[in-house]
N, C-alpha and C. Protein backbone atom coordinates (compact mmCIF):
# COMPACT_ATOMS: atom_id res chain seq x y z
N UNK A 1 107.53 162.47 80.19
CA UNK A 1 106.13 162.18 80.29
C UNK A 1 105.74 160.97 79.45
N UNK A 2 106.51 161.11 78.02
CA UNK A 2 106.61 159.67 77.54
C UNK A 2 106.65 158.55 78.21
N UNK A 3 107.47 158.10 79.17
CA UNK A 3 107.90 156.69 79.77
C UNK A 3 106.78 156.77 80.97
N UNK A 4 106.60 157.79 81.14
CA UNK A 4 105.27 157.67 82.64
C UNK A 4 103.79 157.04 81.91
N UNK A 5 103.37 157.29 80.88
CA UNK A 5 102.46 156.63 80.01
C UNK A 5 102.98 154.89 79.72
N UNK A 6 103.74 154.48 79.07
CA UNK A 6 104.27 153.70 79.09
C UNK A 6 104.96 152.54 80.12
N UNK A 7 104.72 152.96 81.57
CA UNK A 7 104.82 152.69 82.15
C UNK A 7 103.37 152.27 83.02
N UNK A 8 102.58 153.02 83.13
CA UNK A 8 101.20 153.05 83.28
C UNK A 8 100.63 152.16 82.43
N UNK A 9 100.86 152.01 81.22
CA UNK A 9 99.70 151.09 80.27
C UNK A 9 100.87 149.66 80.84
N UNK A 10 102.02 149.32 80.82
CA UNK A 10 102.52 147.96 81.26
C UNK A 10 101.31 147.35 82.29
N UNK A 11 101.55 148.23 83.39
CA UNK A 11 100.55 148.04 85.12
C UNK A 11 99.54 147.46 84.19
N UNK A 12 98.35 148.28 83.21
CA UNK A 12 97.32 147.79 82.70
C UNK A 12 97.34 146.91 82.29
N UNK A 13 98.17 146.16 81.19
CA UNK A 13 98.04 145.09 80.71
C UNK A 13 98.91 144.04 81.31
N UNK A 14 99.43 143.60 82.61
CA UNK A 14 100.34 142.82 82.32
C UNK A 14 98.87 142.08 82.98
N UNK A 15 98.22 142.38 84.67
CA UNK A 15 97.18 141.38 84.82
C UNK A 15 95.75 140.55 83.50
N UNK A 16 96.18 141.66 82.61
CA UNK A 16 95.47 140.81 81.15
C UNK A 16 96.59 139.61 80.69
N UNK A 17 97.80 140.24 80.45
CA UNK A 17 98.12 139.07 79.70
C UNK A 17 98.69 138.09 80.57
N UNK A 18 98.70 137.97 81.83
CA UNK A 18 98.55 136.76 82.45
C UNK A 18 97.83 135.83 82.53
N UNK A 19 96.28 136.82 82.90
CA UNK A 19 95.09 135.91 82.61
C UNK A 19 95.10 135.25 81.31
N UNK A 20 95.52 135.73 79.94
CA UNK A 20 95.17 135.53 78.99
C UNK A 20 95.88 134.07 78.31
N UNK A 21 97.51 134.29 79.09
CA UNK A 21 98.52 133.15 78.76
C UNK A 21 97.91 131.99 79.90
N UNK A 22 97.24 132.23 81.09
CA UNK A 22 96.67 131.41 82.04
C UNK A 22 96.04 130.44 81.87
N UNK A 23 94.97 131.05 80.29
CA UNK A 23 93.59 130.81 79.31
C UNK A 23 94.15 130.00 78.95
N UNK A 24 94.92 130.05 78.33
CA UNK A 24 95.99 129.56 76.93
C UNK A 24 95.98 127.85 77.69
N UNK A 25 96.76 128.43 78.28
CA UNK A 25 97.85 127.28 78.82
C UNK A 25 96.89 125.84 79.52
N UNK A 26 95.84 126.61 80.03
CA UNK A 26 94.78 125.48 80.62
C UNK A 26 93.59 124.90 79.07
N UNK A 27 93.40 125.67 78.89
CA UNK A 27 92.82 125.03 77.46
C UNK A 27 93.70 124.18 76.68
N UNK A 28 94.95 124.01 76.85
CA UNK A 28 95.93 123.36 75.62
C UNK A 28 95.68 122.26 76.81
N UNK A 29 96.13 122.60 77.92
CA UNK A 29 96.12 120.99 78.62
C UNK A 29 94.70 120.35 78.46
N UNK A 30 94.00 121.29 78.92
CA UNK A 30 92.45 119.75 78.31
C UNK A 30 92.49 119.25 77.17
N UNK A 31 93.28 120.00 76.21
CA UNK A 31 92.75 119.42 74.79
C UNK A 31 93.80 118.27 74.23
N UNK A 32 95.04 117.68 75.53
CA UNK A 32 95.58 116.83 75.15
C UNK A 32 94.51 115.50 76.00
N UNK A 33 94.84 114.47 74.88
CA UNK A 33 94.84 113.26 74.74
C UNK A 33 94.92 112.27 76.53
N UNK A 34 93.42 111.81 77.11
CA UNK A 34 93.87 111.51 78.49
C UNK A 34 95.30 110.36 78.21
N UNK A 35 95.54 109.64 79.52
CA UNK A 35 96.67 108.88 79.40
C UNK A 35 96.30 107.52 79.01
N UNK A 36 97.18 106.66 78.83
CA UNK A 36 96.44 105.40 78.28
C UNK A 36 96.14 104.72 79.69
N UNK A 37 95.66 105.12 80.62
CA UNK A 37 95.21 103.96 81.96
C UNK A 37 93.90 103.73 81.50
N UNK A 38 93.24 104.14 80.75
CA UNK A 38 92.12 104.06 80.21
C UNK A 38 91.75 102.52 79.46
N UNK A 39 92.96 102.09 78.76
CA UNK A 39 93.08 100.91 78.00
C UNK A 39 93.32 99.56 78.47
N UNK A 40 92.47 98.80 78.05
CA UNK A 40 92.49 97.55 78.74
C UNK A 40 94.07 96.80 78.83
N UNK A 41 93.59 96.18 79.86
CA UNK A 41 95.35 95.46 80.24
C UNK A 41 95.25 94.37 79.59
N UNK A 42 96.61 94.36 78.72
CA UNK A 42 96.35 93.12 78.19
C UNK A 42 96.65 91.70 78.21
N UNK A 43 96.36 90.87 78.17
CA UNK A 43 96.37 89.48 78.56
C UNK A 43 97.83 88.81 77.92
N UNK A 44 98.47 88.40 78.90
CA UNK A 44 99.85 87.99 78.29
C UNK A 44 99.07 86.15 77.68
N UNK A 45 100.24 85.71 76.98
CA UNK A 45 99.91 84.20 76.22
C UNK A 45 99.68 83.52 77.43
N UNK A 46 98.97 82.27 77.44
CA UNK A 46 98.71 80.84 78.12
C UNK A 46 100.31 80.61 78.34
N UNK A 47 100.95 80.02 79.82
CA UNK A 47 102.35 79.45 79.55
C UNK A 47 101.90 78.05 79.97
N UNK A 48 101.38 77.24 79.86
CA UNK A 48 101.00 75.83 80.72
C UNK A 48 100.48 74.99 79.94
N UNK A 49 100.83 73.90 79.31
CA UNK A 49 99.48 73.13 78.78
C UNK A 49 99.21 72.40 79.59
N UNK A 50 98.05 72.13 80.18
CA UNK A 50 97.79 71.42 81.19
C UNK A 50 96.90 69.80 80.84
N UNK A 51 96.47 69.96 79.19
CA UNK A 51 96.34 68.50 78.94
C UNK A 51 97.29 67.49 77.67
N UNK A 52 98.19 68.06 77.65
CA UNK A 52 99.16 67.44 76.83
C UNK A 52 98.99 67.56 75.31
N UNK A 53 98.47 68.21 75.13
CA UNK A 53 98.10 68.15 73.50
C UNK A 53 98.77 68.94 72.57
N UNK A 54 99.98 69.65 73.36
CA UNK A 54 101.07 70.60 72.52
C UNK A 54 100.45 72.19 72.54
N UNK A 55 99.30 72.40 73.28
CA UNK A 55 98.57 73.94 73.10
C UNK A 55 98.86 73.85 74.58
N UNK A 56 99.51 75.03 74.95
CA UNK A 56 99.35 76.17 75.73
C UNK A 56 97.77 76.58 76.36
N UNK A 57 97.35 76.13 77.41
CA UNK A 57 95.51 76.51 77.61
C UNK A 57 95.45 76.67 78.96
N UNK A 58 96.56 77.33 79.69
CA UNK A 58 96.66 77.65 81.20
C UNK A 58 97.52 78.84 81.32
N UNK A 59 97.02 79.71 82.94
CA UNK A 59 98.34 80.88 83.27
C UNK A 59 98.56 80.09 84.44
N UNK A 60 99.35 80.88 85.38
CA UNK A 60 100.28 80.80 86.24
C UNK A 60 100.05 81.99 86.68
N UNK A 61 98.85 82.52 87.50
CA UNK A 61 98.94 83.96 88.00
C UNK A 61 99.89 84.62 89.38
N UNK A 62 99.83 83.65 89.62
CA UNK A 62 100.29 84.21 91.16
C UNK A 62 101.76 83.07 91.12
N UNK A 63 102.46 82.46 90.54
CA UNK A 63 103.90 82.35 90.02
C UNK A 63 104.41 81.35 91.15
N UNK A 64 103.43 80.43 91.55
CA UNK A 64 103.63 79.00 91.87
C UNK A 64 103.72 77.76 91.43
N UNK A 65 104.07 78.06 89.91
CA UNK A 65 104.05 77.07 89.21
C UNK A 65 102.75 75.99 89.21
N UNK A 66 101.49 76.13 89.41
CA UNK A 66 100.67 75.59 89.29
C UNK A 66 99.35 76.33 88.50
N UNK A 67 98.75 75.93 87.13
CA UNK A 67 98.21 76.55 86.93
C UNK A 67 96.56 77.57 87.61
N UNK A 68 96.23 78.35 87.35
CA UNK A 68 95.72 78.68 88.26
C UNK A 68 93.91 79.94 87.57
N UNK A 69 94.50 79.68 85.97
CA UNK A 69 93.39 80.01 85.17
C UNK A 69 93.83 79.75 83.65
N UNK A 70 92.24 79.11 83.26
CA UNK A 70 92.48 78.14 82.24
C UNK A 70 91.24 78.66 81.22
N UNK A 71 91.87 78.52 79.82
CA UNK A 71 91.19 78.39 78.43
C UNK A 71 90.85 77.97 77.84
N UNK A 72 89.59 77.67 78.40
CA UNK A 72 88.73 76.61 77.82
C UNK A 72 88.34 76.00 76.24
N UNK A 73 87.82 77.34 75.83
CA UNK A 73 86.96 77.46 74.62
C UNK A 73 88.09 78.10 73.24
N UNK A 74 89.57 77.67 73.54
CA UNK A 74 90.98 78.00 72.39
C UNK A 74 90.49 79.31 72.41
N UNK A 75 90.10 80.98 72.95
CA UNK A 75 89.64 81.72 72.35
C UNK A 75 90.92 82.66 72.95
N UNK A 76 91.94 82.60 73.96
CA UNK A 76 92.98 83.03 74.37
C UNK A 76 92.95 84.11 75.34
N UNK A 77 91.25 83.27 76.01
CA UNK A 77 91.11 84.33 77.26
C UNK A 77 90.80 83.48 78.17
N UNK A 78 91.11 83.50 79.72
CA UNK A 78 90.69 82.63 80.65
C UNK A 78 89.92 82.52 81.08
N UNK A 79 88.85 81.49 80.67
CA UNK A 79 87.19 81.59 81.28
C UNK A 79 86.82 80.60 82.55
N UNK A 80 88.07 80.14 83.11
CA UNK A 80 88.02 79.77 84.19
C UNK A 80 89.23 79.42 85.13
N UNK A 81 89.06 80.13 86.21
CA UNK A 81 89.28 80.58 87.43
C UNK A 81 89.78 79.43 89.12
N UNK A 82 90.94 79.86 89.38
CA UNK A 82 90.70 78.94 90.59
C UNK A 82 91.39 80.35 91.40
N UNK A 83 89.96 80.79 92.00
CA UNK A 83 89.93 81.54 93.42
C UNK A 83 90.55 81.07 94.18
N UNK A 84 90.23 80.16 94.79
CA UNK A 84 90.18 79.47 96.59
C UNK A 84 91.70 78.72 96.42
N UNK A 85 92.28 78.55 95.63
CA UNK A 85 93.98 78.00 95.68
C UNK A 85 93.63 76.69 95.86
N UNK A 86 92.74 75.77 94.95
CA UNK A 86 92.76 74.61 95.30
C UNK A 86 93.05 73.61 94.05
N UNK A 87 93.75 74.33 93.13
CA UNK A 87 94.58 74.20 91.72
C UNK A 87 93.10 73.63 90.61
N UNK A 88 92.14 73.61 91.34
CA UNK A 88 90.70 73.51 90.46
C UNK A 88 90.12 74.08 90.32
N UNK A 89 89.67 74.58 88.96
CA UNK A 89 88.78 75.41 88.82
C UNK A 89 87.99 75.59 89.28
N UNK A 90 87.06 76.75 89.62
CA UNK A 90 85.85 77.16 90.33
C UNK A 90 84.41 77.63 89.71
C-alpha cells in the first residue's frame, strides 16, 4: 500500500514540476542579453586618397576600384555619396 501512495503522489506532481522547470527555463532565456544585431555596423578605414595629400578620404563600396564615398570633413565618416555610379558625388 506503501508504493500505491507513492506512486499516486509521482502522477501529482510530475505535471507541476514540468510546468515549474518550463517557468524556469523560459524566464532564464528572457533574462539573457539580446544578440549584438542590435549594434551599429562599423565603418571600416578610408582605402583611397583621392586628392594626393598622403590621407586616406575615400571607400570603394561596391569593389570597382573607383572611389565611390568620400570624407569630407577628416571626421572618418562618409558624408558624401555617389548613388547613381557616376564616380561623383551626389
Amino acid at each position: 500500500m506503501h508504493s500505491k501512495t507513492n506512486a499516486n503522489r509521482r502522477r501529482l506532481l510530475t505535471p507541476f514540476l514540468v510546468t515549474v522547470g518550463l517557468g524556469l527555463s523560459i524566464s532564464a532565456h528572457a533574462a539573457e542579453p539580446d544578440a549584438p544585431d542590435e549594434m551599429e555596423s562599423e565603418i571600416p578605414a578610408p582605402t583611397i586618397d583621392t586628392d594626393g595629400d598622403g590621407v586616406m578620404d575615400a571607400w570603394d563600396r561596391n569593389a570597382d576600384e573607383q572611389p565611390d564615398a568620400w570624407d569630407s570633413d577628416g571626421d572618418g565618416q562618409p558624408d558624401k555619396l555617389d548613388e547613381n555610379g557616376d564616380g561623383q558625388p551626389d
